[in-house]
Protein backbone atom coordinates (compact mmCIF):
# COMPACT_ATOMS: atom_id res chain seq x y z
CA UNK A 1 116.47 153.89 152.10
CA UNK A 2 117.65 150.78 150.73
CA UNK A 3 117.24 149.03 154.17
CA UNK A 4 113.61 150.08 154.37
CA UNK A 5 113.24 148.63 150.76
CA UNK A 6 114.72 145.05 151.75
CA UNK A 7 112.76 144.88 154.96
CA UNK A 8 109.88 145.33 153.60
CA UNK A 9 110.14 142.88 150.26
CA UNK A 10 111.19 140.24 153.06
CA UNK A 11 108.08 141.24 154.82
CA UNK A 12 106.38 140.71 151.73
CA UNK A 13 108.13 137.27 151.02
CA UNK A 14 106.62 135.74 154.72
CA UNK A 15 103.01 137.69 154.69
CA UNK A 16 102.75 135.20 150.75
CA UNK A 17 103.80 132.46 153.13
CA UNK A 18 101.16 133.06 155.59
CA UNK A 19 98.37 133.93 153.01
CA UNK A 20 98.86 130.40 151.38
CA UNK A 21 98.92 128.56 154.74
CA UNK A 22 95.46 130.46 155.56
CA UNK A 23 94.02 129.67 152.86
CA UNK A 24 94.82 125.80 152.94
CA UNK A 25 93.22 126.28 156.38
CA UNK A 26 89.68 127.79 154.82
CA UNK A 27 89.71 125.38 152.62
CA UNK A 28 89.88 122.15 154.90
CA UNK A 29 87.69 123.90 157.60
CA UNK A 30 85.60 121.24 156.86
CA UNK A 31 87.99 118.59 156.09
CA UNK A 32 87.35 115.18 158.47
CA UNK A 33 90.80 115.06 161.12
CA UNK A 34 92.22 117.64 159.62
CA UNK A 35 94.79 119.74 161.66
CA UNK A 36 95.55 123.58 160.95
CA UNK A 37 99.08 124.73 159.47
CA UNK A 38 100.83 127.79 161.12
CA UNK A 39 103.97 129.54 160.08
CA UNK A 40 106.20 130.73 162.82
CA UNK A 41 108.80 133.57 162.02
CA UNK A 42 111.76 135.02 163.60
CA UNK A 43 113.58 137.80 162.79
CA UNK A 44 117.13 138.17 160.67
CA UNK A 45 119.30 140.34 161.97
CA UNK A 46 121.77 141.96 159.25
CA UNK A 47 124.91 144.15 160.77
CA UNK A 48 126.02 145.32 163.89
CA UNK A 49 125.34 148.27 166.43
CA UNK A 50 123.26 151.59 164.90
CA UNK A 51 123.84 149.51 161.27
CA UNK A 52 122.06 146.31 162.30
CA UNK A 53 118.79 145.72 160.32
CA UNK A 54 116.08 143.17 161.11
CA UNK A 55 114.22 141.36 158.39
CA UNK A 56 111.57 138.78 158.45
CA UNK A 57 112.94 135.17 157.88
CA UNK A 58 111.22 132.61 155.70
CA UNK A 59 108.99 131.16 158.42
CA UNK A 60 108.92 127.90 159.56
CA UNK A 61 105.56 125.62 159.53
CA UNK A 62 103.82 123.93 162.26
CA UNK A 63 100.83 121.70 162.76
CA UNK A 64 98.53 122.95 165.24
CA UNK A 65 98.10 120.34 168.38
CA UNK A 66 94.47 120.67 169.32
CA UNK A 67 91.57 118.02 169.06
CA UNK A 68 89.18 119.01 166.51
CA UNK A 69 85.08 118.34 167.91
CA UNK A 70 84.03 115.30 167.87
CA UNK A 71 80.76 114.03 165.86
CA UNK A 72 78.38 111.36 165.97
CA UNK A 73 77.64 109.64 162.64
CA UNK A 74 76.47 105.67 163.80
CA UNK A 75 78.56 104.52 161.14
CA UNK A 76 79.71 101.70 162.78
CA UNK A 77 82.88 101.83 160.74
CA UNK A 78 83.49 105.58 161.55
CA UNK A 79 86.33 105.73 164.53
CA UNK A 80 87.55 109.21 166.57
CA UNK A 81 90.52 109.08 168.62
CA UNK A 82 90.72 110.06 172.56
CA UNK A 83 93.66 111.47 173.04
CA UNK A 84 97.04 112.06 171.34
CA UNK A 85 97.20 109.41 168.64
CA UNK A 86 97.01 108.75 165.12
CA UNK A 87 95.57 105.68 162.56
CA UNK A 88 98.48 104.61 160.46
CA UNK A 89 97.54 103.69 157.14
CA UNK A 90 99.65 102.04 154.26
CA UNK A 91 99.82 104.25 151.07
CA UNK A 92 102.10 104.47 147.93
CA UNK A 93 104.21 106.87 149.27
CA UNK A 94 104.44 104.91 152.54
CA UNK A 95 103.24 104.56 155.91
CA UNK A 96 100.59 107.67 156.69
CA UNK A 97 99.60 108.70 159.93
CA UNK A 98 95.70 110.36 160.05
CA UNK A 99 92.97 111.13 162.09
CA UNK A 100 90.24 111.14 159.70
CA UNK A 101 89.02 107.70 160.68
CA UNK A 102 86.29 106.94 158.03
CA UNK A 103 86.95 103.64 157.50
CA UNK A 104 85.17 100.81 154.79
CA UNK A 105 85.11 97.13 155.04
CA UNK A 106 86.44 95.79 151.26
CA UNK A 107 84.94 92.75 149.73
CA UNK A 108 88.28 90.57 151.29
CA UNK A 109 87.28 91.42 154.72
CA UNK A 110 90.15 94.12 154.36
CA UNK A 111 89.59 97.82 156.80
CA UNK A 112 90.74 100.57 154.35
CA UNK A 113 90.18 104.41 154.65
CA UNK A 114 87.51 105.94 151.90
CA UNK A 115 90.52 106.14 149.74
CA UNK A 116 90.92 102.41 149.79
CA UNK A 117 93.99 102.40 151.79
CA UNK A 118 94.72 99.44 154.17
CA UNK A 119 94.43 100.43 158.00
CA UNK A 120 97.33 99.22 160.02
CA UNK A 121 97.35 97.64 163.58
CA UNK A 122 99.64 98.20 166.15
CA UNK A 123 102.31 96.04 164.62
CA UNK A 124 102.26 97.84 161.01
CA UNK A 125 100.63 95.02 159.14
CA UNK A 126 97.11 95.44 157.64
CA UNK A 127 93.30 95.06 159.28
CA UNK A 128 92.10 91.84 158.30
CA UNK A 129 88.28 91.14 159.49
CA UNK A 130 85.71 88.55 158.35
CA UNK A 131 83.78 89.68 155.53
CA UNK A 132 80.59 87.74 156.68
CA UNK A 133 80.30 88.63 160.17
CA UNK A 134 79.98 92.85 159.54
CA UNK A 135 81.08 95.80 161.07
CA UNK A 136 83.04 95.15 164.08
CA UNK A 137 82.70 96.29 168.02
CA UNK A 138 85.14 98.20 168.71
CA UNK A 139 86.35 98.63 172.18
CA UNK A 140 87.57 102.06 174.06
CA UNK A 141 91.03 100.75 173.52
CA UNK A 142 90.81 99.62 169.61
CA UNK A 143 90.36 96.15 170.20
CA UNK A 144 88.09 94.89 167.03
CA UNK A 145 85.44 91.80 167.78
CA UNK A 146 83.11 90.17 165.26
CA UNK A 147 80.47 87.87 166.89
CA UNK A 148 81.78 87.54 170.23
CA UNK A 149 85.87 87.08 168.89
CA UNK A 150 88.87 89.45 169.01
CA UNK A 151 90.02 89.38 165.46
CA UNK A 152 91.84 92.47 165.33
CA UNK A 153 92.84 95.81 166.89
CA UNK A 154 93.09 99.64 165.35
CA UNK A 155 96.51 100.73 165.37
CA UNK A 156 97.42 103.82 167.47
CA UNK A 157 100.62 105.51 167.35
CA UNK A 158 102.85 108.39 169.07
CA UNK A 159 103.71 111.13 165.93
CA UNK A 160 105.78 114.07 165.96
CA UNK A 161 104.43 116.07 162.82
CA UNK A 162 107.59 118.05 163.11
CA UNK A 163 108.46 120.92 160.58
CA UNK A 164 107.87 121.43 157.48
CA UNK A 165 105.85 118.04 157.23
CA UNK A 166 104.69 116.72 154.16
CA UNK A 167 100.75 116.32 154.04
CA UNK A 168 99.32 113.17 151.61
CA UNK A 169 95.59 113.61 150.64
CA UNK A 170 93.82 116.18 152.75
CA UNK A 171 94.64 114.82 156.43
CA UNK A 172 97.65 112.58 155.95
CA UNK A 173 100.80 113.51 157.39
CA UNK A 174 103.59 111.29 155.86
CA UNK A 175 105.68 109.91 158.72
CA UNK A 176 109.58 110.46 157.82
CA UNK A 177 110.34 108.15 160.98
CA UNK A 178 108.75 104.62 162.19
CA UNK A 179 105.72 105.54 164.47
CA UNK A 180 106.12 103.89 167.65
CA UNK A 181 102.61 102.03 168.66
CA UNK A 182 100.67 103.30 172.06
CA UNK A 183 100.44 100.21 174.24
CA UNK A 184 98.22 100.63 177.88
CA UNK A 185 97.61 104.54 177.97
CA UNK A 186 94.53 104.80 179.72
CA UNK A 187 94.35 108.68 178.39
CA UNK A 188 94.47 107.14 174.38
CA UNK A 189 91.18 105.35 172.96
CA UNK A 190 89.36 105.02 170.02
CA UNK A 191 85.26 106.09 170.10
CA UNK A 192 82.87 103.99 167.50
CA UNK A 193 80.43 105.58 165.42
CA UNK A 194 81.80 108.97 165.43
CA UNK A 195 84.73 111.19 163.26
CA UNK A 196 86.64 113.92 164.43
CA UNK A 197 86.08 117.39 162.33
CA UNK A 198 88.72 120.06 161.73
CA UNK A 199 90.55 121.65 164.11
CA UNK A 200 89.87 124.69 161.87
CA UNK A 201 88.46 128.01 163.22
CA UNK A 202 86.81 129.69 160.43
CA UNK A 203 85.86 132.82 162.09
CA UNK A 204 89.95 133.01 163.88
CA UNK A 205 91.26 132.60 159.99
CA UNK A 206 89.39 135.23 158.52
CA UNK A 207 90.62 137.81 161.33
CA UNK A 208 94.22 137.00 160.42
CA UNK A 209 93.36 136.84 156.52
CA UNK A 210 92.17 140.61 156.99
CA UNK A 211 95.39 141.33 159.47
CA UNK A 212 97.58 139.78 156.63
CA UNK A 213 95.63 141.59 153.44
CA UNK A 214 96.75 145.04 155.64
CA UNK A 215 99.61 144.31 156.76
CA UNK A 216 100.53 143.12 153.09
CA UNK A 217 98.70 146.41 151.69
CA UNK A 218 101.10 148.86 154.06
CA UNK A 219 104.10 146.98 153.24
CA UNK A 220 103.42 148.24 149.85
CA UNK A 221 103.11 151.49 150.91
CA UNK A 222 106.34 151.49 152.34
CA UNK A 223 107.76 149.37 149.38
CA UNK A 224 106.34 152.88 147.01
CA UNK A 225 107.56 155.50 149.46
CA UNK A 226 111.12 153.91 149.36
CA UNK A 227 111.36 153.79 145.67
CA UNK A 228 110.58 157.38 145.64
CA UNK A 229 113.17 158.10 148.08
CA UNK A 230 115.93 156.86 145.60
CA UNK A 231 114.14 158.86 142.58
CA UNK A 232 114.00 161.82 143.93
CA UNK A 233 117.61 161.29 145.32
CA UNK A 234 119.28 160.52 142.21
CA UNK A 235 117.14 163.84 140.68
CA UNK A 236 119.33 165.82 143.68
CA UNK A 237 122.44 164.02 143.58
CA UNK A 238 122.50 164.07 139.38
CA UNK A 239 124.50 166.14 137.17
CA UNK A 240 123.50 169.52 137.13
């Protein structure tokens, strides 16, 4: 009985988990370069043989790996990546790797995210461009030109999210470990004039909102039944 009562309170314990990752994903469905969160879980094996009880573990998060769709704004100062990279950016808590690639042009000729956050190049140093010439051409490979002269190029690096990352603002991963910069990948590119949405499905995270409100609601169940178990056993097993 008292198995039953710990297996499902772990239960429990992961379906909160869950919940709060799928709603973090609702919320950002519309979120530029965002990436989903998912929680992986294994089982916990307590005991040996006929004894042996299996709970739910904590989970473990993950950053989902797809591209989200790609959409034209002509903002000339809007960039998507092609491929598996990410913008590094220089914050206060340190180097941040995105895809949201809204980017502005400061007064000092400086490229900084909405945020106001200096956009690296591929050497980790930040975008310097010439206030008076405007917006940039960009090439497919990040190179940046202003009338007719390279001046600078968009950083793009190789990131491992890994687990339990730490997000900064809405799309910023915080990158524990020096990015290492993509040099002559022909499958990695930069488009101009377009941003990349969330890799969100709306529809996909309500289905496993409802699967995780019932599977939550017969845990409970189970959580009820069990206690009743022990009342009524202590009634039977009590002094007469």
């Amino acid at each position: 009985m008292q198995d039953s009562l710990y297996v499902a309170l772990s239960s429990q314990v992961a379906l909160e988990r869950r919940l709060n990752t799928i709603a973090d994903n609702v919320a950002n469905a519309s979120t530029v370069g965002f990436r989903a969160t998912g929680v992986k879980f294994e089982d916990v094996v307590s005991g040996t043989g006929p004894r042996s009880v299996s709970f739910a573990s904590s989970g473990t998060t993950f950053m989902s790996t797809s591209n989200g769709s790609k959409v034209e704004t002509g903002n000339p100062l809007d960039f998507a990546i092609q491929g598996d990279a990410w913008f590094g950016i220089a914050t206060p808590a340190g180097t941040v790797m995105t895809r949201d690639g809204r980017f502005t042009l400061a007064n000092s000729g400086a490229l900084v995210t909405v945020e106001g956050h200096p956009v690296l190049d591929a050497g980790g140093a930040p975008i310097q461009l010439d206030p008076n010439d405007g917006p940039p051409e960009a090439g497919a490979d990040g190179t940046l030109t202003q009338d007719g002269r390279l001046v600078a190029a968009l950083g793009l690096f190789e990131f491992e999210p890994g687990a339990d990352f730490q997000r900064v603002g809405n799309s910023g991963i915080l990158a524990h470990t020096t990015p290492q910069p993509i040099v002559d990948r022909q499958d990695v590119g930069v488009a101009q004039g377009f941003v990349e949405q969330s890799n969100v499905n709306p529809m996909l995270e309500m289905m496993r909102l409802i699967q995780v409100q019932r599977t939550f609601e017969n845990m409970s169940a189970m959580i009820r039944e069990a206690g009743s178990s022990v009342d009524e056993a202590i009634k039977a097993l009590g002094p007469k």
